[in-house]
PDB file of N, CA and C in Angstrom:
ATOM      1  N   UNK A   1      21.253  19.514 -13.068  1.00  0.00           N
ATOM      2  CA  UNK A   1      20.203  18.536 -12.834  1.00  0.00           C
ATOM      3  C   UNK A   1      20.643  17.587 -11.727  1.00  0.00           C
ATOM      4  N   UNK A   2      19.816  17.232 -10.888  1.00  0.00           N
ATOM      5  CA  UNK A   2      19.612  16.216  -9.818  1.00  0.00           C
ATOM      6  C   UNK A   2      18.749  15.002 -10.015  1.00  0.00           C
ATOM      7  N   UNK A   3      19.247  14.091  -9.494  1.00  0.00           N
ATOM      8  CA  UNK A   3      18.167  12.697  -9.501  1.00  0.00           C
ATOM      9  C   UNK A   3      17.897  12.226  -8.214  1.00  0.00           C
ATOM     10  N   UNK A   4      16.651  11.918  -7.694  1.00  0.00           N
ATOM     11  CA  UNK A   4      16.229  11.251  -6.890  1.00  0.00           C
ATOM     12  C   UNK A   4      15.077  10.133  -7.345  1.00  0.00           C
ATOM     13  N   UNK A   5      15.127   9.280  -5.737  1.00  0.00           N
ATOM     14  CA  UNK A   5      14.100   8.013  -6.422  1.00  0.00           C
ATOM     15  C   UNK A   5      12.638   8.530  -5.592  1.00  0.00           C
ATOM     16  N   UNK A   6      11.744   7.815  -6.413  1.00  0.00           N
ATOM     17  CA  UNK A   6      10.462   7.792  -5.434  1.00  0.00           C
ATOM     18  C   UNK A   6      10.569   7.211  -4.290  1.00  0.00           C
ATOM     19  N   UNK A   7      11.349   6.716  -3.801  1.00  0.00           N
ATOM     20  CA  UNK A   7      11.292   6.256  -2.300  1.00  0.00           C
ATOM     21  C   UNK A   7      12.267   7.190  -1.855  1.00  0.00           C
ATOM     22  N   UNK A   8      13.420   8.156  -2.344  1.00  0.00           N
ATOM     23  CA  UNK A   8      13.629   8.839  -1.538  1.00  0.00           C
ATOM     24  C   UNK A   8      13.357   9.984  -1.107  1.00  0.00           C
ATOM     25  N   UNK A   9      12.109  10.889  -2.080  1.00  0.00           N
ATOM     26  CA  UNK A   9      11.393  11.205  -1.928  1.00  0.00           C
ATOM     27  C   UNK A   9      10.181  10.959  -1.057  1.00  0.00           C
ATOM     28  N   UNK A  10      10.018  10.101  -0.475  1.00  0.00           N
ATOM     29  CA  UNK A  10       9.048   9.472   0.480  1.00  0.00           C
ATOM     30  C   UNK A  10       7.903   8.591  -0.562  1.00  0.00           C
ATOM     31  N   UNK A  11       8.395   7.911  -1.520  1.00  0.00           N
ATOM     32  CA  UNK A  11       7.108   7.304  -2.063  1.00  0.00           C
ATOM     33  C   UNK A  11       7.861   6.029  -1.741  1.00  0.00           C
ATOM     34  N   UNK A  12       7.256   4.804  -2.962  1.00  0.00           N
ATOM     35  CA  UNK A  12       7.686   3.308  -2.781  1.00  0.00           C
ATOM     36  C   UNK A  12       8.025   2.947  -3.381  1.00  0.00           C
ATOM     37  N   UNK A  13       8.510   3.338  -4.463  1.00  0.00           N
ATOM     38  CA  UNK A  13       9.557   2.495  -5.779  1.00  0.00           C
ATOM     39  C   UNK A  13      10.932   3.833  -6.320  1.00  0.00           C
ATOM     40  N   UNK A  14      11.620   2.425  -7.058  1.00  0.00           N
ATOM     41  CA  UNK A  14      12.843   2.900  -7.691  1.00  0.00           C
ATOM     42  C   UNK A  14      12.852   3.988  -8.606  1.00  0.00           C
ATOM     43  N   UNK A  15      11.977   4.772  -9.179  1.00  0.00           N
ATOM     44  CA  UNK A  15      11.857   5.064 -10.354  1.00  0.00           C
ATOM     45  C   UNK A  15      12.068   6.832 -10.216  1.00  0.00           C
ATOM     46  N   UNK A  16      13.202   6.766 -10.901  1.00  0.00           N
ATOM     47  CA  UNK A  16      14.184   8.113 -10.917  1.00  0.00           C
ATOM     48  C   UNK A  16      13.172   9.725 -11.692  1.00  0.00           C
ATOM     49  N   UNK A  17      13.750  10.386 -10.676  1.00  0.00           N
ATOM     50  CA  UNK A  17      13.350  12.002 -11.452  1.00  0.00           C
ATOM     51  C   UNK A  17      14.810  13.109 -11.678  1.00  0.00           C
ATOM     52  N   UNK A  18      14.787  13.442 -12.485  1.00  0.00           N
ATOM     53  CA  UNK A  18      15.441  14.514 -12.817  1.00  0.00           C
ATOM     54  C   UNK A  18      15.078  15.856 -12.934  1.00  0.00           C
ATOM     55  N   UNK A  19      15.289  16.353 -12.108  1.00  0.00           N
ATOM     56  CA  UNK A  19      15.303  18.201 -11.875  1.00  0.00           C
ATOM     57  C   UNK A  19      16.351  18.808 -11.776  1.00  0.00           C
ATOM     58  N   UNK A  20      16.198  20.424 -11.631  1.00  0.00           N
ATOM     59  CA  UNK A  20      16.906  21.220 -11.830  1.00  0.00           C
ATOM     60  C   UNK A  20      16.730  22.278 -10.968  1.00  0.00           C
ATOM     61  N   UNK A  21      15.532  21.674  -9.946  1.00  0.00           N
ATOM     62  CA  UNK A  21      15.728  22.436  -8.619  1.00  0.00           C
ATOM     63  C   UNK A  21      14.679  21.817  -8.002  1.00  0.00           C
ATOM     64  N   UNK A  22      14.665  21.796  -6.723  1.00  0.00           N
ATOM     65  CA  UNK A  22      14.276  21.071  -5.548  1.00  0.00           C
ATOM     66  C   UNK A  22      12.166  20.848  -5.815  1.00  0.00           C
ATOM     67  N   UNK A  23      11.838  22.250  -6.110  1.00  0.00           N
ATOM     68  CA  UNK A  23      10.366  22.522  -6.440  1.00  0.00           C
ATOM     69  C   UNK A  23       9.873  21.687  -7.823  1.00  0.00           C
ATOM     70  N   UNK A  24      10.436  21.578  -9.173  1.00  0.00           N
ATOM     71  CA  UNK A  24      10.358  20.674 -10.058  1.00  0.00           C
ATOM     72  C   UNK A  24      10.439  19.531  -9.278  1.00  0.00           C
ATOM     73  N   UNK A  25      11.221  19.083  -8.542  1.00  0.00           N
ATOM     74  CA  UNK A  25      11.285  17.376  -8.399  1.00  0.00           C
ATOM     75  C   UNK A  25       9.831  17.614  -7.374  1.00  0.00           C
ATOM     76  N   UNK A  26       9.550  17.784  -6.720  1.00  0.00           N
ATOM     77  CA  UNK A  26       8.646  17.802  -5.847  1.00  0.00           C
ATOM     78  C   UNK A  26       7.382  17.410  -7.267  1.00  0.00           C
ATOM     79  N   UNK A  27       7.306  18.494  -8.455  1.00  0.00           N
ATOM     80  CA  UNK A  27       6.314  18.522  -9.091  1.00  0.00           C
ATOM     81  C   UNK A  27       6.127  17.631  -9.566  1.00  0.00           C
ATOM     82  N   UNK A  28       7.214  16.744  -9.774  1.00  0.00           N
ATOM     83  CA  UNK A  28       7.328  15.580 -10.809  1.00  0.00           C
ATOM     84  C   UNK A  28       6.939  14.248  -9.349  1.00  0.00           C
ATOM     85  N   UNK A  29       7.581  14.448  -8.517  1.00  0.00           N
ATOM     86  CA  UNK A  29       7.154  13.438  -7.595  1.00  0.00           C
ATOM     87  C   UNK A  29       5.392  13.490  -7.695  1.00  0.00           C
ATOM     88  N   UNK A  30       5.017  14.510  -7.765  1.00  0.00           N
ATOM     89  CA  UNK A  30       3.691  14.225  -7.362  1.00  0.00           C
ATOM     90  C   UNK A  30       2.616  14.054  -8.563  1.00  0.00           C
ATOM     91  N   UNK A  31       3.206  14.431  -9.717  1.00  0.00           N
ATOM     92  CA  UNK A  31       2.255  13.840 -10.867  1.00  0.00           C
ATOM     93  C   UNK A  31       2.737  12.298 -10.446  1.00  0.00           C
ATOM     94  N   UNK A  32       3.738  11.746 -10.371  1.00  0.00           N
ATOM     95  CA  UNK A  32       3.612  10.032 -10.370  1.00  0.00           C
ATOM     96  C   UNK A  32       2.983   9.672  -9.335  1.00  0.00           C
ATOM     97  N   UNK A  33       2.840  10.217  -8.160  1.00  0.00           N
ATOM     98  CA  UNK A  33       1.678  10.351  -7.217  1.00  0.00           C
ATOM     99  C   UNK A  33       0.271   9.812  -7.737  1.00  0.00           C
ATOM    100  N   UNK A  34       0.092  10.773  -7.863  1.00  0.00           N
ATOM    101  CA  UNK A  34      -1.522  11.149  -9.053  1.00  0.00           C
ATOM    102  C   UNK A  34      -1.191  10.023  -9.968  1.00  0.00           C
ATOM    103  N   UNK A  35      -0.762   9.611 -10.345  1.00  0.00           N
ATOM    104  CA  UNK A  35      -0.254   8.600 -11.262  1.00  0.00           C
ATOM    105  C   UNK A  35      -1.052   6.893 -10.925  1.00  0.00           C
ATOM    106  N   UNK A  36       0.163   7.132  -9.717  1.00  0.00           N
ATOM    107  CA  UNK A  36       0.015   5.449  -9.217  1.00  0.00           C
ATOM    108  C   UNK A  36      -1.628   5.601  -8.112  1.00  0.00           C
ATOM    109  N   UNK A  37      -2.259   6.630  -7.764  1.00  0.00           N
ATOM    110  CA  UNK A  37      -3.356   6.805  -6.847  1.00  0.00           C
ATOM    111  C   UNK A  37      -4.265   6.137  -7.834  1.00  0.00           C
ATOM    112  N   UNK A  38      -4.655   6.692  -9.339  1.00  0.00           N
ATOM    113  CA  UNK A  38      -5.610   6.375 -10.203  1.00  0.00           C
ATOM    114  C   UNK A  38      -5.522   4.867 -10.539  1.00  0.00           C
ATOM    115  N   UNK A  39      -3.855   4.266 -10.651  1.00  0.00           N
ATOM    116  CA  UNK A  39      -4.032   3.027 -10.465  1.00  0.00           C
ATOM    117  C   UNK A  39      -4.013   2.107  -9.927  1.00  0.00           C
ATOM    118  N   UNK A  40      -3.971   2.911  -8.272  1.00  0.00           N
ATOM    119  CA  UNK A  40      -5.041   2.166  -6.921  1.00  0.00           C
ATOM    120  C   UNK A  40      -3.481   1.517  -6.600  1.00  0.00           C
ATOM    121  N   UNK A  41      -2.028   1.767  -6.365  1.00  0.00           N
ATOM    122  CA  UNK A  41      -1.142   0.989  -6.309  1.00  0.00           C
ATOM    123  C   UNK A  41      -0.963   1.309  -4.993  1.00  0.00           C
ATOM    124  N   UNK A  42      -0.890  -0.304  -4.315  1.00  0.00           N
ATOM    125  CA  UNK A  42      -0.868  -0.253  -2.770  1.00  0.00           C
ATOM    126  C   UNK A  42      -0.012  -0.153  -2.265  1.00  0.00           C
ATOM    127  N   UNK A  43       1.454  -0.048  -2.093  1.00  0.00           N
ATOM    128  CA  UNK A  43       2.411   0.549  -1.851  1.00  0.00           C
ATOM    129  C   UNK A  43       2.761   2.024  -1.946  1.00  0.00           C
ATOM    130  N   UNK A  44       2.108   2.882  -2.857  1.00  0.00           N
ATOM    131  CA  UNK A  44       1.989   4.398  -3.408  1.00  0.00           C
ATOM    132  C   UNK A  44       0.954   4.672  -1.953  1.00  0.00           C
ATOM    133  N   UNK A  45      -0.118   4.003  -2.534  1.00  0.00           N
ATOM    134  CA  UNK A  45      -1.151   4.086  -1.487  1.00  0.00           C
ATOM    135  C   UNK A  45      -0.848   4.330  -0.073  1.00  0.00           C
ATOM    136  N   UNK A  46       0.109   3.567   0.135  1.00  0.00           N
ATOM    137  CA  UNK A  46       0.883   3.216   1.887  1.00  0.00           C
ATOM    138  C   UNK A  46       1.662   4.884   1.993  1.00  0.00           C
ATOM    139  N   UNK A  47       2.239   4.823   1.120  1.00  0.00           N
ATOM    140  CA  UNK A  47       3.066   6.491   1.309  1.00  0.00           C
ATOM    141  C   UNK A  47       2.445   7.336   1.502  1.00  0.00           C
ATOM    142  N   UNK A  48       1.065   7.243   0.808  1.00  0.00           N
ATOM    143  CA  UNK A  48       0.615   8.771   0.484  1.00  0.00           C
ATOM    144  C   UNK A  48      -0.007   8.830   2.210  1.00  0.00           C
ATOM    145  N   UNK A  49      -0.806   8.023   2.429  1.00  0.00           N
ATOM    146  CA  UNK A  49      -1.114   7.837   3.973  1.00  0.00           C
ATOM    147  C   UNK A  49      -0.088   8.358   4.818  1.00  0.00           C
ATOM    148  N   UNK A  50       1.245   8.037   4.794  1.00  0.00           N
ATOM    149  CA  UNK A  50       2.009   8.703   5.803  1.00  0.00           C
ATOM    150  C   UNK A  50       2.159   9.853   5.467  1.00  0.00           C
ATOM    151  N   UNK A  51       1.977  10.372   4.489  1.00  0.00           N
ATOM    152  CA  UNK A  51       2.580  12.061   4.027  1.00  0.00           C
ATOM    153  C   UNK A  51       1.023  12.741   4.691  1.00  0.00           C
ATOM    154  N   UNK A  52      -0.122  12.461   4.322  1.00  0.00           N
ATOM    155  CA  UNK A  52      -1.084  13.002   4.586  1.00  0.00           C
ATOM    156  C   UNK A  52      -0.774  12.666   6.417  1.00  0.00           C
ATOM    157  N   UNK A  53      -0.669  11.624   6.650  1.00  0.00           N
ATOM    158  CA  UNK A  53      -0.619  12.060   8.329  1.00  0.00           C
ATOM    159  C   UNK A  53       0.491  12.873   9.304  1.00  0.00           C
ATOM    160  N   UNK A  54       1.545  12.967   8.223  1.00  0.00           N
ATOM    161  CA  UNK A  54       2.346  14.176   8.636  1.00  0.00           C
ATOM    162  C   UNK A  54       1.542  15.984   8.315  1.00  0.00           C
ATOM    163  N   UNK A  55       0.516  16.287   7.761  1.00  0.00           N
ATOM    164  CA  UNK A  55      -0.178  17.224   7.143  1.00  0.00           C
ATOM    165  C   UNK A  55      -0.858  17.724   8.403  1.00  0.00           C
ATOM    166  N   UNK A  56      -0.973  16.377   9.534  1.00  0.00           N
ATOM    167  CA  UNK A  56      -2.168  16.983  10.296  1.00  0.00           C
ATOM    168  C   UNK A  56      -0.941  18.089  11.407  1.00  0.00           C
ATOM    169  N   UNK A  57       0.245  17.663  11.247  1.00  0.00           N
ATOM    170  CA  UNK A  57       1.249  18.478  12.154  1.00  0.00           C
ATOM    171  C   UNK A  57       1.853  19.704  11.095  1.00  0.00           C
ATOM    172  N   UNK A  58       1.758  21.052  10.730  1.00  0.00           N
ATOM    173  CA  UNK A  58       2.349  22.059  10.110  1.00  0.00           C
ATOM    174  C   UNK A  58       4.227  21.711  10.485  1.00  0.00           C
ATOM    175  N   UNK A  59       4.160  21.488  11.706  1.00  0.00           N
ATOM    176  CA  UNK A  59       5.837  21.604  12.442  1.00  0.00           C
ATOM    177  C   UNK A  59       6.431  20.066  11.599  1.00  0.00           C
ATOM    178  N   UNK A  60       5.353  19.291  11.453  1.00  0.00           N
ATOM    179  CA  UNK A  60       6.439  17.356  11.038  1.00  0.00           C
ATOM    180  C   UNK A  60       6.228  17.769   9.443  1.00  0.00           C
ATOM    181  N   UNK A  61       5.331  18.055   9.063  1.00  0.00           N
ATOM    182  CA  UNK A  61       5.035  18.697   7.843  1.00  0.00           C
ATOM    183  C   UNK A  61       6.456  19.642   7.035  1.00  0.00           C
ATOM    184  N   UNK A  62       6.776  20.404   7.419  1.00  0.00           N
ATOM    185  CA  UNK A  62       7.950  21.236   7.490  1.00  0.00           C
ATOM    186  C   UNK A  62       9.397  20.887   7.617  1.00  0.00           C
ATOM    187  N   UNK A  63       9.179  20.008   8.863  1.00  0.00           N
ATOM    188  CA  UNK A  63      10.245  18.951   9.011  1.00  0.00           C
ATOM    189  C   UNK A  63      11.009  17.770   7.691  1.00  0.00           C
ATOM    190  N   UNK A  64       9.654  17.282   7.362  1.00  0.00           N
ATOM    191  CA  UNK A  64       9.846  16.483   6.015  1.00  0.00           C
ATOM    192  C   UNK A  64      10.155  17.394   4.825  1.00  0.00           C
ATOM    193  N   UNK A  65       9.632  18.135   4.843  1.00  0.00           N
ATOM    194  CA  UNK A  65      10.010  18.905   3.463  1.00  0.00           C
ATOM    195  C   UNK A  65      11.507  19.830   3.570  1.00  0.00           C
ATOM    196  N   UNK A  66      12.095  19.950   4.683  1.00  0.00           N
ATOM    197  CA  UNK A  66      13.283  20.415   4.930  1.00  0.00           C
ATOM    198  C   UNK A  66      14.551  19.052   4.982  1.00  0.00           C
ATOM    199  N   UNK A  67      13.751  18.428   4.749  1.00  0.00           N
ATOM    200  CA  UNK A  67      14.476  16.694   5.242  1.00  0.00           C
ATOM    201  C   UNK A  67      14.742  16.640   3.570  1.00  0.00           C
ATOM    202  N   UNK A  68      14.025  16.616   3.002  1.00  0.00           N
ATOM    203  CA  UNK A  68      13.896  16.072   1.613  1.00  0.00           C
ATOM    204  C   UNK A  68      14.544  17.817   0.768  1.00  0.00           C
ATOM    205  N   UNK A  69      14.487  18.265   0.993  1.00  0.00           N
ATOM    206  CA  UNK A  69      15.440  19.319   0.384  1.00  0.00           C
ATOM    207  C   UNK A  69      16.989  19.098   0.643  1.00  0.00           C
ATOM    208  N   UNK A  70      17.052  19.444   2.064  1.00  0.00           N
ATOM    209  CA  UNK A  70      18.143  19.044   2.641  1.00  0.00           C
ATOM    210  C   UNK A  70      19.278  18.007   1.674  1.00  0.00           C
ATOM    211  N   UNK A  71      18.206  16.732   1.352  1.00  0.00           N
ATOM    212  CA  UNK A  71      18.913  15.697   0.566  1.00  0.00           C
ATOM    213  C   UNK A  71      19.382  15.856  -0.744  1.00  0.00           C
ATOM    214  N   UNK A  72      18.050  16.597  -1.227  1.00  0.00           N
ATOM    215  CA  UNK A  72      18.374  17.168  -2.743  1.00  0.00           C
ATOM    216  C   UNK A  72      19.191  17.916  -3.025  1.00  0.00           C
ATOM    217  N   UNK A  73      19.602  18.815  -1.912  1.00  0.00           N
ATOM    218  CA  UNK A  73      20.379  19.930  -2.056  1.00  0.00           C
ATOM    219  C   UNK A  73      22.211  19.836  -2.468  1.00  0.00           C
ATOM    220  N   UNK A  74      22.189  17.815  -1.289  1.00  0.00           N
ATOM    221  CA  UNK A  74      23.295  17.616  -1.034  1.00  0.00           C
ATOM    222  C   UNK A  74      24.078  16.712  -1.949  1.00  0.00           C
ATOM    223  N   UNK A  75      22.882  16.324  -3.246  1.00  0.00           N
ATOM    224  CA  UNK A  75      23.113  15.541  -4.094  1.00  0.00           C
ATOM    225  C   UNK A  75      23.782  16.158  -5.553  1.00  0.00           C
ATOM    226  N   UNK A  76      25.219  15.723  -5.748  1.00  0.00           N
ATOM    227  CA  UNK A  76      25.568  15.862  -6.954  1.00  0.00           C
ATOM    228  C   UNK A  76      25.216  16.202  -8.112  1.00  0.00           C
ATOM    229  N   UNK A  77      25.550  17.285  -9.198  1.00  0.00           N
ATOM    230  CA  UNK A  77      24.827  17.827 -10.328  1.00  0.00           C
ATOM    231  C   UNK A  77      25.208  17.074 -11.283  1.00  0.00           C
ATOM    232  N   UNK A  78      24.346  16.647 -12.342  1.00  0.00           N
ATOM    233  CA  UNK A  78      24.960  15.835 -13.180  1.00  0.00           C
ATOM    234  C   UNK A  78      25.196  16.647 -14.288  1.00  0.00           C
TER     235      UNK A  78
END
């Protein structure tokens, strides 16, 4: 298992996930996504805007998600 935060994941708060491979944390990042969207949280809000405007590029798109593996990959098993 691995931990990352929602901000290093590209969101806006502290609040830790635990996986056991790179695709789970992604899954779990994005139910709290869906999470904080329904409760309109403007900082979540601010992230999701930059992720969607990386979407309009396939190549920055790719980039980030190799960025954010990359990190996960390099992070300690607990």
């Amino acid at each position: 298992m691995k931990t990352m935060t929602c901000k290093q994941l590209g969101g806006a708060c502290e609040l830790s996930f635990s996986a056991a491979t790179f695709e789970e944390m992604i899954a779990l990042s994005k139910q709290h996504g869906m999470e904080m969207f329904q409760k309109g949280d403007a900082p979540h809000l601010e992230a999701m805007q930059a992720i969607k405007k990386l979407m309009d590029s396939p190549e920055a798109m790719e980039r980030y998600f190799n960025e954010k593996r990359a990190l996960f990959e390099s992070l300690p098993s607990e």
